[in-house]
Protein backbone atom coordinates (compact mmCIF):
# COMPACT_ATOMS: atom_id res chain seq x y z
CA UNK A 1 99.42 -66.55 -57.71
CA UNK A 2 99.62 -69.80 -55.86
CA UNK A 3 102.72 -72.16 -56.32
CA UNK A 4 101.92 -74.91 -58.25
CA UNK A 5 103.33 -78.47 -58.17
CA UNK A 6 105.17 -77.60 -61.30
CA UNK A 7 106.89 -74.88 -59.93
CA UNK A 8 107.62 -76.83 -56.77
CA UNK A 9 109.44 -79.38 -59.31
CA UNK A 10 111.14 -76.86 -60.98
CA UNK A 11 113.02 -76.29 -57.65
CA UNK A 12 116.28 -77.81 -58.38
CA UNK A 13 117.47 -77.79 -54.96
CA UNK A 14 114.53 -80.27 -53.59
CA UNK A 15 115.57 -82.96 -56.05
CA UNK A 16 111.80 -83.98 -56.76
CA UNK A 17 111.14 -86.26 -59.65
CA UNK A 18 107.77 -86.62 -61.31
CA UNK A 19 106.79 -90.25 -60.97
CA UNK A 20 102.95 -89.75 -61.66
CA UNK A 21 100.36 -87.77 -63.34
CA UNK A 22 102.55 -85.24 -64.96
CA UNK A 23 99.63 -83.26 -66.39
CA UNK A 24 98.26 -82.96 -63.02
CA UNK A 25 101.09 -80.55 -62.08
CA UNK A 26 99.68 -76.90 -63.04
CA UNK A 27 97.14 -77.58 -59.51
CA UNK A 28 98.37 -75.13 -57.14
CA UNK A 29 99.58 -76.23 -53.28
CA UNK A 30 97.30 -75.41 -50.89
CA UNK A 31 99.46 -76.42 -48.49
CA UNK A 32 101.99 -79.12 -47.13
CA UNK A 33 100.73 -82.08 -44.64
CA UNK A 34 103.19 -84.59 -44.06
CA UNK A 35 101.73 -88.14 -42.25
CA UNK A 36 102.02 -91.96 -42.23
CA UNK A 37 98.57 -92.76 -41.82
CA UNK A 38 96.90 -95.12 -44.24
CA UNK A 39 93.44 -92.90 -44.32
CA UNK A 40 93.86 -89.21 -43.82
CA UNK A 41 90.86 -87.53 -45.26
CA UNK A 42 89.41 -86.50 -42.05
CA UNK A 43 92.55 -84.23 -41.40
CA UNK A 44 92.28 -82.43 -44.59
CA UNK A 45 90.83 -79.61 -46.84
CA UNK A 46 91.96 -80.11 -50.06
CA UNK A 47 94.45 -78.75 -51.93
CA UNK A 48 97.48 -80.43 -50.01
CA UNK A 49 100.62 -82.02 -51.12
CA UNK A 50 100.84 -84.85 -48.76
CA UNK A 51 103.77 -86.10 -47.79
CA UNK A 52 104.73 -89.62 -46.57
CA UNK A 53 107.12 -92.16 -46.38
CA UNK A 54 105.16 -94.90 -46.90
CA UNK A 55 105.56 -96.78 -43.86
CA UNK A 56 102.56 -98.53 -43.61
CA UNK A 57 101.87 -99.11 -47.06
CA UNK A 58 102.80 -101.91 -49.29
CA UNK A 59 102.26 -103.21 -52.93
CA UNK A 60 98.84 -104.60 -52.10
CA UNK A 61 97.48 -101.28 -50.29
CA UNK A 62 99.00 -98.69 -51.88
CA UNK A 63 96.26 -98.73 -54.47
CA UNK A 64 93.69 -97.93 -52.42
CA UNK A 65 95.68 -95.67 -50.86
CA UNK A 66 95.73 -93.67 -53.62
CA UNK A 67 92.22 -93.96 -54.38
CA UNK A 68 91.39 -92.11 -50.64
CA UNK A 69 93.48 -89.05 -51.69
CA UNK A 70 91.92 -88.66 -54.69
CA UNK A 71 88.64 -88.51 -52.66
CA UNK A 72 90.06 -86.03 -49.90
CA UNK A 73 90.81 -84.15 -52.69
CA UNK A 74 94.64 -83.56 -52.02
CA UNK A 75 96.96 -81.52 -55.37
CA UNK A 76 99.30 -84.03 -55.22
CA UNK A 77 101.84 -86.79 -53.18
CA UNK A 78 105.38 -86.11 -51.99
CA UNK A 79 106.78 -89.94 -51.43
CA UNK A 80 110.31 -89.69 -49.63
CA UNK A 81 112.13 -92.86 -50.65
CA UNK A 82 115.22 -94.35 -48.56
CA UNK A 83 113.19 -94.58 -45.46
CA UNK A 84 110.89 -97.20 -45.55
CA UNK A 85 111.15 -97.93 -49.32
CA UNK A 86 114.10 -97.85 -52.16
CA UNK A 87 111.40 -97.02 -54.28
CA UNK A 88 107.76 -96.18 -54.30
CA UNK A 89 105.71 -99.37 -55.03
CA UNK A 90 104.86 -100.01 -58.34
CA UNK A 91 100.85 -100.49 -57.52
CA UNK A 92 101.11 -96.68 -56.12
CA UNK A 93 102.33 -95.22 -58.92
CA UNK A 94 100.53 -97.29 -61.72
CA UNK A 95 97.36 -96.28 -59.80
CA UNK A 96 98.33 -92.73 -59.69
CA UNK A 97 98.91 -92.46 -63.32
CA UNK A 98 95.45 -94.15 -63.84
CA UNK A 99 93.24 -91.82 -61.54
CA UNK A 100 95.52 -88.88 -62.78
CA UNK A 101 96.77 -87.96 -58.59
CA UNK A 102 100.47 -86.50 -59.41
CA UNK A 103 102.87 -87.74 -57.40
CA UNK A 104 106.46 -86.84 -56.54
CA UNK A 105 109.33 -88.80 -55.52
CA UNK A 106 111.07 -87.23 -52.66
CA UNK A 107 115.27 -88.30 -52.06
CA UNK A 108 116.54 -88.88 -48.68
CA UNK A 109 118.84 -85.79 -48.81
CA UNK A 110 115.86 -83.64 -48.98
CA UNK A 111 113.63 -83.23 -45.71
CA UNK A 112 110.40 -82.66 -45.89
CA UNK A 113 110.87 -79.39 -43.50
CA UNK A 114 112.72 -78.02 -46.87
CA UNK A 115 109.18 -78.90 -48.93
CA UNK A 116 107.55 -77.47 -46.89
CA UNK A 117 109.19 -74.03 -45.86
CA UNK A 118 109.16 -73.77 -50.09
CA UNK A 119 105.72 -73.96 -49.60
CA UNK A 120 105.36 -71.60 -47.11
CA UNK A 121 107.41 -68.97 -48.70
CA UNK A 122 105.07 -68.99 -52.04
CA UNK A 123 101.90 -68.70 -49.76
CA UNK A 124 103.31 -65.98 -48.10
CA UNK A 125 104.72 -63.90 -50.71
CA UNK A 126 100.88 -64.91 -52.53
CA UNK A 127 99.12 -63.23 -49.55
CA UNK A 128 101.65 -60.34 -49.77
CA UNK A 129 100.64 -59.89 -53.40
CA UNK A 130 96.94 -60.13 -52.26
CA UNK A 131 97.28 -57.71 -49.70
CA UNK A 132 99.69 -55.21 -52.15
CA UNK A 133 96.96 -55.47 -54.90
CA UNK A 134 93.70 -55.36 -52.06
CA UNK A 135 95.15 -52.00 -50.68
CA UNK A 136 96.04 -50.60 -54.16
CA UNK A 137 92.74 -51.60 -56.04
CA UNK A 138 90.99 -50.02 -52.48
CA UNK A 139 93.05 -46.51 -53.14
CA UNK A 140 92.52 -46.55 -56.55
CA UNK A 141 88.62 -47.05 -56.46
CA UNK A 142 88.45 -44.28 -53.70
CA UNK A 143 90.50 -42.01 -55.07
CA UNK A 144 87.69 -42.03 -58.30
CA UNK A 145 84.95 -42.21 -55.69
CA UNK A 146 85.63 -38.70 -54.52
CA UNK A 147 86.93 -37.43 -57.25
CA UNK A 148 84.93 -35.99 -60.34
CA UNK A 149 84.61 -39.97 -61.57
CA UNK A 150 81.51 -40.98 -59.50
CA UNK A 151 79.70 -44.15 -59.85
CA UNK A 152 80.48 -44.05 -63.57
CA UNK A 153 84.24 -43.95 -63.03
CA UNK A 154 83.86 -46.31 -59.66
CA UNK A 155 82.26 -49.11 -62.05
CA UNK A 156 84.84 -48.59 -65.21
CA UNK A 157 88.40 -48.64 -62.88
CA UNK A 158 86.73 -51.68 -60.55
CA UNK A 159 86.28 -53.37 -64.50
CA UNK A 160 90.11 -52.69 -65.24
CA UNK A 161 90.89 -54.04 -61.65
CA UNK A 162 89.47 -57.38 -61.88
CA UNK A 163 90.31 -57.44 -65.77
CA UNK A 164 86.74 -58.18 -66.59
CA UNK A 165 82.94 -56.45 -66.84
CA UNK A 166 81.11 -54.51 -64.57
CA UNK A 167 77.51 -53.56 -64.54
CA UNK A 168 75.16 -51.34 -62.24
CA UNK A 169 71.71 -51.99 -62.13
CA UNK A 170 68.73 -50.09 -60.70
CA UNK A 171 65.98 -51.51 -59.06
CA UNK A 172 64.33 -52.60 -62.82
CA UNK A 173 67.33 -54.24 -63.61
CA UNK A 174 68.11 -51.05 -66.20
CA UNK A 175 71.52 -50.41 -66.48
CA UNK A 176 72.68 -47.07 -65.30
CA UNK A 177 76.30 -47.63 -65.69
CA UNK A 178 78.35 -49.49 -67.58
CA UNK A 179 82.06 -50.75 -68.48
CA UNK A 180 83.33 -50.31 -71.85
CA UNK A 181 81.37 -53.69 -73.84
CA UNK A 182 79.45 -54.71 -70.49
CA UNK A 183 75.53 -53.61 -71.66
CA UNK A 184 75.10 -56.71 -73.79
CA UNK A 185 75.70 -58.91 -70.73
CA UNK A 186 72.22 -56.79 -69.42
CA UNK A 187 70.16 -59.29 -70.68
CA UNK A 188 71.42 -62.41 -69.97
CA UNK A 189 71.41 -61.82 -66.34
CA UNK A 190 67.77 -60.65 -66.12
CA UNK A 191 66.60 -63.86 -64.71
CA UNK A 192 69.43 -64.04 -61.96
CA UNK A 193 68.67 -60.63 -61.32
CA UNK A 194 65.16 -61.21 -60.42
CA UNK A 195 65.84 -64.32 -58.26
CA UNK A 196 68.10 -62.21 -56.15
CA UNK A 197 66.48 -60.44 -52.96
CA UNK A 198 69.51 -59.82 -51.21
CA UNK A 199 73.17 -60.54 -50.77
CA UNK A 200 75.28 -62.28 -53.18
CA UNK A 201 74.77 -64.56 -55.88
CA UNK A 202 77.09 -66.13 -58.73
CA UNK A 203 75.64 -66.96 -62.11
CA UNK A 204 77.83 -67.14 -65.53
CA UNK A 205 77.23 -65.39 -68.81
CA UNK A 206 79.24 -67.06 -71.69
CA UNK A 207 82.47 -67.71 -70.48
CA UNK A 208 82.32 -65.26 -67.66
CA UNK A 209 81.96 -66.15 -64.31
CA UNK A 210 79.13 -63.30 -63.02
CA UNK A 211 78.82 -62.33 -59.24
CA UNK A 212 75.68 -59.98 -58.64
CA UNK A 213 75.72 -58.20 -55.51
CA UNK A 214 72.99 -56.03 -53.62
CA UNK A 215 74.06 -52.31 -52.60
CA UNK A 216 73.33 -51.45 -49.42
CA UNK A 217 70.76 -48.18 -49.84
CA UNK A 218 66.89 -47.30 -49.68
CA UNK A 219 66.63 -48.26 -53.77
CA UNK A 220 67.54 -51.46 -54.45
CA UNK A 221 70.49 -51.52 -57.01
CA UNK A 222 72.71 -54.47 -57.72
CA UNK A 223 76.35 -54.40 -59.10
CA UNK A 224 77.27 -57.40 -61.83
CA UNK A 225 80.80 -58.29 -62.21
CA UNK A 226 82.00 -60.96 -65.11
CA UNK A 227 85.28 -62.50 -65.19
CA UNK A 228 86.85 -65.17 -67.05
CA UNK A 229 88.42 -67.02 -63.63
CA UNK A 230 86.60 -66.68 -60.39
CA UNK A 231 87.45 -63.79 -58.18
CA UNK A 232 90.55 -64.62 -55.74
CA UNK A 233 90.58 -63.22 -52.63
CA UNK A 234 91.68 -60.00 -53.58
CA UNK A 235 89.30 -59.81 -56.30
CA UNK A 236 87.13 -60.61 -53.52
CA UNK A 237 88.00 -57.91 -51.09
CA UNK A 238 88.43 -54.99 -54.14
CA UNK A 239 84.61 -55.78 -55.23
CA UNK A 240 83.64 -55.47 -51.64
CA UNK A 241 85.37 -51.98 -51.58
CA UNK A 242 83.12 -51.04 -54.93
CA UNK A 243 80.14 -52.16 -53.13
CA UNK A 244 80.41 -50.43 -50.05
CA UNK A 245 81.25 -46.95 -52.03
CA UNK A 246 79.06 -46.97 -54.50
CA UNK A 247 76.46 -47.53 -51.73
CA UNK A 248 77.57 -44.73 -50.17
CA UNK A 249 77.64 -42.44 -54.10
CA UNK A 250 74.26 -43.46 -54.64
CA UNK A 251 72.72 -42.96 -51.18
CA UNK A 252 74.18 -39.68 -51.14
CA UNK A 253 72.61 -38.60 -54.27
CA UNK A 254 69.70 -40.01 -53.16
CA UNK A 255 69.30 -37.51 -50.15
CA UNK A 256 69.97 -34.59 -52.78
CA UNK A 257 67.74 -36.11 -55.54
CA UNK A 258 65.02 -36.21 -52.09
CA UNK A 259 65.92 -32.79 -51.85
CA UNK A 260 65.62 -31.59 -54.90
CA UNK A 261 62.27 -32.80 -54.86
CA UNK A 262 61.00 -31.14 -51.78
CA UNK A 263 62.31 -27.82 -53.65
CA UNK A 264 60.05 -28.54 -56.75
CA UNK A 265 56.84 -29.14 -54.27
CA UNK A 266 57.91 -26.32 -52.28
CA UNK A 267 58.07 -24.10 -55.68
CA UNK A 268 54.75 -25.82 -56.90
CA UNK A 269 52.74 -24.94 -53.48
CA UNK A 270 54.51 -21.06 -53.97
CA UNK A 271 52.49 -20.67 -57.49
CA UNK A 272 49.52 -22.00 -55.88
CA UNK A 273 49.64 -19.30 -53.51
CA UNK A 274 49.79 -16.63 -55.72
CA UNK A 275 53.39 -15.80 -55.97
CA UNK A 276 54.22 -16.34 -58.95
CA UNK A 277 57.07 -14.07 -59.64
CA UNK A 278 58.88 -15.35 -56.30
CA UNK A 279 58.75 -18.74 -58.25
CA UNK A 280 59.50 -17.96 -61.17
CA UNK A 281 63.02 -16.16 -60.34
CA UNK A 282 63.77 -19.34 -58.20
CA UNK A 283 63.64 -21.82 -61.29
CA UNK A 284 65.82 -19.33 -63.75
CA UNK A 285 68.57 -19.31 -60.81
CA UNK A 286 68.57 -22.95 -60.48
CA UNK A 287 67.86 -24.63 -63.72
CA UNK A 288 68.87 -21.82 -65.96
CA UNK A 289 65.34 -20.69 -67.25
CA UNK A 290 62.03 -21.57 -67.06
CA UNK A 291 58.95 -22.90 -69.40
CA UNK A 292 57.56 -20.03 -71.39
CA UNK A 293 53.99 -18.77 -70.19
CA UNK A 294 50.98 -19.15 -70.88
CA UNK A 295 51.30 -22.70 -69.31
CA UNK A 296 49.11 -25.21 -70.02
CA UNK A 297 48.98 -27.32 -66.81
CA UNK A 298 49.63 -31.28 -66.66
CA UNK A 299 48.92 -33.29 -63.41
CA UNK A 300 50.05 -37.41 -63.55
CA UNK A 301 48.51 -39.41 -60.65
CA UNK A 302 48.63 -43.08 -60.18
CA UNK A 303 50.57 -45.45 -57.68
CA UNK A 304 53.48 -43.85 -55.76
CA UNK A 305 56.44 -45.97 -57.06
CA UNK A 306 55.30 -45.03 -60.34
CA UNK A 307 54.80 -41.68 -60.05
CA UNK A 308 58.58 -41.55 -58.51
CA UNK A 309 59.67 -43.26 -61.42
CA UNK A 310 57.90 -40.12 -63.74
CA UNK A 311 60.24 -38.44 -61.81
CA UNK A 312 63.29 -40.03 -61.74
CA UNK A 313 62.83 -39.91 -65.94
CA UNK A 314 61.87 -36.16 -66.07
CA UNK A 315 65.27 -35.69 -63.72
CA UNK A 316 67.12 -37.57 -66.49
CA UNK A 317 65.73 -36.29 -69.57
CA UNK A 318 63.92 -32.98 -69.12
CA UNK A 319 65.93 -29.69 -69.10
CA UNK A 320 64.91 -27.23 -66.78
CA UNK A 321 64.28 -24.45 -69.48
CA UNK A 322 61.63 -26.82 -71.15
CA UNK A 323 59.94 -28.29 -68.25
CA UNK A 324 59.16 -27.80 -64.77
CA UNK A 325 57.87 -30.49 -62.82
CA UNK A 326 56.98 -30.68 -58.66
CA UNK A 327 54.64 -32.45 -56.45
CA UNK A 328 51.52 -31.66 -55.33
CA UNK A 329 49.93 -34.12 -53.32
CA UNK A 330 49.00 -37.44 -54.78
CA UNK A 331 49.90 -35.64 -58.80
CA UNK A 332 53.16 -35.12 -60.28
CA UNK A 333 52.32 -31.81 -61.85
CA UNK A 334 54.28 -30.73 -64.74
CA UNK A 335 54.67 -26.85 -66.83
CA UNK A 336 55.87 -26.68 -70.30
CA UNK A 337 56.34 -29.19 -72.91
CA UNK A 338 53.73 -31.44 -71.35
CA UNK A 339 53.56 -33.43 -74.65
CA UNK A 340 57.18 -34.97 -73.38
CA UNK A 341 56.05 -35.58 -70.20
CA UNK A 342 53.11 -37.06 -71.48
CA UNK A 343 54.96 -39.64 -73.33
CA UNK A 344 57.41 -40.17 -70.31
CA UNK A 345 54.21 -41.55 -68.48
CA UNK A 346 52.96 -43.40 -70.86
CA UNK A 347 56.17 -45.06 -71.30
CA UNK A 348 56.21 -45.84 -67.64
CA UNK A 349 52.86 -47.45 -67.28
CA UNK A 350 50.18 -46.98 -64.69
CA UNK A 351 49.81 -43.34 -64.84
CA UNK A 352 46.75 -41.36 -65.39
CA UNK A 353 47.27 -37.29 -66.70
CA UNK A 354 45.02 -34.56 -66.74
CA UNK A 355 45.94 -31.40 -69.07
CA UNK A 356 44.49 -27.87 -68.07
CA UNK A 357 44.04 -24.76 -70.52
CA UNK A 358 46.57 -22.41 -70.96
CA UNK A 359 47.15 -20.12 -68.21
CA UNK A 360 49.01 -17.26 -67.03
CA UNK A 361 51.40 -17.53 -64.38
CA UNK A 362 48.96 -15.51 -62.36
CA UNK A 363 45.95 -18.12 -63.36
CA UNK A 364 48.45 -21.15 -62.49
CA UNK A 365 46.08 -22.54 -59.36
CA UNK A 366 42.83 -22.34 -62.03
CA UNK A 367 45.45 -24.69 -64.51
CA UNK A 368 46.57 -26.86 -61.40
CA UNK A 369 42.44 -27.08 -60.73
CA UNK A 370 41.51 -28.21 -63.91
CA UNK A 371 44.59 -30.70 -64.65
CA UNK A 372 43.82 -32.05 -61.40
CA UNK A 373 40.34 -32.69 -62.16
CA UNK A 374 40.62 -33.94 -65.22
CA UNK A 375 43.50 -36.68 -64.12
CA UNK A 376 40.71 -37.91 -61.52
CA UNK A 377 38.60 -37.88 -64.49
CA UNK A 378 41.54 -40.13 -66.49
CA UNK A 379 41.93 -42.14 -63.76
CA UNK A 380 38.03 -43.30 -63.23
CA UNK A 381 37.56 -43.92 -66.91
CA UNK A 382 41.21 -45.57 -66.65
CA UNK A 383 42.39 -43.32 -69.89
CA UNK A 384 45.90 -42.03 -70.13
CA UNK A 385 45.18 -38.48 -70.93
CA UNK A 386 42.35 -36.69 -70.13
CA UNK A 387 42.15 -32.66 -71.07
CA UNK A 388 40.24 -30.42 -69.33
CA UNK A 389 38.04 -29.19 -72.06
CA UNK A 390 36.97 -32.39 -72.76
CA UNK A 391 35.63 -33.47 -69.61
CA UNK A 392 34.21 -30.06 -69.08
CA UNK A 393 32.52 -29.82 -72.14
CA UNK A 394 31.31 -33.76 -71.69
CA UNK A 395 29.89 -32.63 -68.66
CA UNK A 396 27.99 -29.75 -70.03
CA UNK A 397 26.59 -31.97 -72.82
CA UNK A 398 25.02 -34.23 -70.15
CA UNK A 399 22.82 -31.40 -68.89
CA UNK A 400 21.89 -31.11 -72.61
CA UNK A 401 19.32 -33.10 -74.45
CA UNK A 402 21.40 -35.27 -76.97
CA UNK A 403 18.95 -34.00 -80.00
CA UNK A 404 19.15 -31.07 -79.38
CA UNK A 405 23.18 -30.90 -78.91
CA UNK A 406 22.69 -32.90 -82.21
CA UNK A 407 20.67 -30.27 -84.30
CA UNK A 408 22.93 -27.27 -82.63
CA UNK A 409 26.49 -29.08 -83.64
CA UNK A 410 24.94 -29.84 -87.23
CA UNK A 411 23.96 -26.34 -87.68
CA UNK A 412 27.35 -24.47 -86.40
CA UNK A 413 29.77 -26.86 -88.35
CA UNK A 414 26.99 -27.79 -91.84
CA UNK A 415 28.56 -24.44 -93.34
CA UNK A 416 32.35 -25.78 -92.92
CA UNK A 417 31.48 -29.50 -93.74
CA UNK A 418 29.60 -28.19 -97.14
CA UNK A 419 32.79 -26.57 -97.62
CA UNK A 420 35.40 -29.17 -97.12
CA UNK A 421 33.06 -31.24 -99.18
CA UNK A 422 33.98 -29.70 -102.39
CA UNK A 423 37.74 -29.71 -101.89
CA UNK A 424 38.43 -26.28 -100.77
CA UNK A 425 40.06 -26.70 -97.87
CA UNK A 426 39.89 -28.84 -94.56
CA UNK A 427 38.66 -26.34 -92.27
CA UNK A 428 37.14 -28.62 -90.12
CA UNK A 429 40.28 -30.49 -89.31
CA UNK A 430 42.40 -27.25 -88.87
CA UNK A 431 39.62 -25.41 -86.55
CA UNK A 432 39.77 -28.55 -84.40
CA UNK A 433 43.94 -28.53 -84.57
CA UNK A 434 44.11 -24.69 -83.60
CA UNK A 435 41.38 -25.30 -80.89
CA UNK A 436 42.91 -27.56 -78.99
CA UNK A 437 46.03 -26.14 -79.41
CA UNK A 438 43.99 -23.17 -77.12
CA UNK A 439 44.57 -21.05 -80.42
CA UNK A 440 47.97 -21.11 -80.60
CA UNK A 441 49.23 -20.88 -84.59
CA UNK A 442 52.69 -21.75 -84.29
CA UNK A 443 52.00 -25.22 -82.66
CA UNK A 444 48.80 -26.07 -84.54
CA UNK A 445 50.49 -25.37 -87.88
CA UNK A 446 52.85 -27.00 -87.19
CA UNK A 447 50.81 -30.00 -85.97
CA UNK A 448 48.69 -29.58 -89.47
CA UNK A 449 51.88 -29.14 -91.49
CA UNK A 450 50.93 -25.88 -92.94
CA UNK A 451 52.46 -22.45 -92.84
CA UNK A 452 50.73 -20.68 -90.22
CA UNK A 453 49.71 -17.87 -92.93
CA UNK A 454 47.65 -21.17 -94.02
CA UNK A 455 46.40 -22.02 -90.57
CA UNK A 456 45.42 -18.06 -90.31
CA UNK A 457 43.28 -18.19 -93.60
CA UNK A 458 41.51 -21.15 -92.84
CA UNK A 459 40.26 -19.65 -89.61
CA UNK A 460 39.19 -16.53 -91.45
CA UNK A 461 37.56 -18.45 -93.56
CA UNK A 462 35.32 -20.31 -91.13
CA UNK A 463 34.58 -16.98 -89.54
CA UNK A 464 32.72 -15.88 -92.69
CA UNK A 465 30.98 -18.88 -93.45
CA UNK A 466 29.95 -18.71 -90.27
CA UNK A 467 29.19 -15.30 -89.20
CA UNK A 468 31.25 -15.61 -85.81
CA UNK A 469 33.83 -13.63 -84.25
CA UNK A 470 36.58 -16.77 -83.23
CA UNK A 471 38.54 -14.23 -80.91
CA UNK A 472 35.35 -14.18 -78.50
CA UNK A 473 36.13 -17.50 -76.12
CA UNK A 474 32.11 -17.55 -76.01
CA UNK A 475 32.51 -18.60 -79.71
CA UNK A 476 35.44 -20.74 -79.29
CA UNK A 477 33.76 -22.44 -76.66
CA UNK A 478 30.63 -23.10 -78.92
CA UNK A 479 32.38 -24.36 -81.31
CA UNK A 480 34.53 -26.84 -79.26
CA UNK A 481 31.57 -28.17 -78.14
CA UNK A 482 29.93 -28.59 -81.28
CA UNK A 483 33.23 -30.89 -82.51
CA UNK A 484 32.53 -32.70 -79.47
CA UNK A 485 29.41 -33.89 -80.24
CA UNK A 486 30.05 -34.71 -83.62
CA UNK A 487 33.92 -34.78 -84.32
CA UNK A 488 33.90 -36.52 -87.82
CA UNK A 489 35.96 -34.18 -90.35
């Protein structure tokens, strides 16, 4: 910390008196500058105790005098009396007092040289400190960098460093690390964070002092730091350190994340091509397992930086035993619990999904077929989810003469509606559930909230009112499209 005017005083050897200002004497010294002339300011910085003896001033010009420093900007005045005057002049010291510039009264015995070697000392042992704690805080913060901390442990020990908050952001401004009590501080530097393109910039939050600072790497990512003083130079330097390494982490895990990613497509194009098994054994030895066939097939298109962000979440939040997800082309395509995914997207805006039937791992380039054609199919009628059967089955309905799709879907379903009518049941609703749930009782009971024994009943139930044999997919089919054209239950 820098010496401060009051510790200067509190130098017993130097003999300095406060004759001005005394609650101007916590300002630190900058340094010492010791001249006679009546206007100084153009040799200075700020921050100086200036010393003089007075010898051109006087009674009548010591006031404005005064008034000159305060403007320069100088901590305070060292006036050595004995020379040129017994005593400082009155006009100086009232004047100090009024515009608050501290001043000290210097005896002969004590030569300025001896002020300012004091002086010189502090600074020195100050930039000791601030070299001592640079190199430290720069060990410490690597040491975590390659250890098992990461970015994580980077961002909490650079908090504890700089005794305040620290915050990373990724290129939405979403925090993806955080110092113990830093996320509610997320918010009120949104707007700061959007005005900054690159480089530094220092806002405050509260009481804190905030500096936001771009990482150098391919995703933009900014770091936040809040203190309650503004960073010294050390603080300076040790952020600096942070930034550079955390550029590095991130970058790093960017290449492997990139990687990764290549793998997934790689695995994708392998099930297109028919081997299946190949793929298969792949994803159990590096994610542990892999989504239980049949598979029905989701593809998400829409504009690259959101489909990358589909992916980033699914990275995050998917396990590898539930879902699979790669790239194929312009989709995203994505095996397993493609209801999750499906939210993921629609969380993330912009995206338009296609869902296939249920296929084998054998039939997975019909599924990847049919989700892809029914994402087109999403996309053009700007919907968020398309399925396949649906836009199949629309299209076979065009070629069909709307009467007469009318008078076939009344017929099929009059039996069941007649039926549901009196308060039996609700087999239209639960035929509907179980087929688009590709006739699959677990999930479409529980999608009814029924026991399954329930869901089983009901469908044997419209088989006899109906006179069809559901385990044909010729009847299923008919009987999809008849909901289709009239799906009131």
């Amino acid at each position: 910390m820098a010496l401060t005017l009051r510790a200067l005083v509190a130098e017993r050897p130097l003999g300095l008196r406060v004759r001005a200002a005394e609650s101007g004497l916590d300002r630190p010294i900058g340094w010492v500058h010791p001249t006679e002339l009546t206007d100084p300011q153009a040799f200075l910085e700020g921050g100086e105790l200036l010393l003089t003896t007075g010898l051109s001033l006087d009674e009548t010009t010591a006031p404005e005098y005064v008034r000159r420093l305060v403007d320069a900007g100088v901590a305070g005045l060292g006036f050595g009396v004995g020379l040129s005057h017994e005593t400082i002049p009155w006009s100086l010291v009232d004047t100090a007092e009024e515009v608050g510039l501290p001043v000290l009264e210097v005896p002969r015995r004590t030569p300025f040289i001896a002020i300012t070697r004091a002086v010189s000392r502090a600074v020195a042992a100050d930039e000791y400190a601030s070299l001592v704690r640079t190199g430290k805080g720069q060990q410490e913060l690597t040491r975590t960098a390659v250890g098992k901390g990461g970015p994580g442990g980077v961002v909490r020990k650079l908090a504890k460093l700089v005794d305040g908050w620290v915050l990373l952001l990724d290129s939405s401004g979403a925090v993806t690390e955080a110092s113990p009590s830093a996320r509610p501080f997320a918010d009120e530097i949104q707007d700061d964070f959007a005005r900054l393109r690159a480089g530094t910039l220092v806002t405050v939050a509260g009481e804190y002092e905030v500096v936001l600072q771009t990482l150098d790497t391919r995703a933009r990512g900014v770091l936040a730091v809040g203190t309650r003083e503004p960073l010294d130079a050390a603080g300076q330097h040790i952020v600096n350190t942070a930034v550079s390494l955390l550029s590095l982490a991130l970058e790093q895990n960017r290449e492997h994340v990139d990687a990764v990613r290549r793998l997934r497509s790689g695995l994708c194009d392998l099930l297109t091509a028919g081997h299946a098994e190949l793929a298969t054994r792949t994803m159990k030895s590096l994610w542990g397992g892999v989504p239980e066939p049949p598979w029905p097939v989701l593809a998400v298109t829409g504009p690259a930086a959101a489909r990358r962000s589909l992916a980033d979440a699914l990275d995050a939040e998917a396990p590898g035993e539930k879902v699979f997800f790669g790239e194929s082309g312009a989709f995203v395509v994505a095996l397993g619990d493609v209801e999750a995914v499906s939210r993921l997207a629609s969380r993330i805006g912009g995206l338009h999904a296609g869902l296939s039937d249920a296929v084998s791992t054998v039939d997975f380039p019909v599924g990847l077929r049919q989700a892809k054609q029914a994402a087109e199919a999403a996309k053009a009628e700007r919907a968020p989810l398309v399925r396949f059967a649906e836009h199949a089955g629309r299209g076979f309905l065009e070629m069909v003469g709307s009467q007469a799709a009318q008078a076939f879907s009344d017929s099929l379903l009059a039996p069941l509606r007649q039926h549901d009518e009196t308060g039996r049941g609700e087999l239209v609703a639960s035929l509907t559930c179980w087929l688009e749930h590709h006739g699959h009782w677990d999930l479409a009971s529980a999608r009814l909230g029924v026991h399954r024994h329930t869901l089983r009943n009901r469908v044997r139930k419209v088989a006899e009112l109906t006179g069809r044999d559901l385990d044909s997919p010729g009847v299923r089919a008919e009987f999809w499209l008849a909901l289709q054209v009239n799906p009131r239950t």
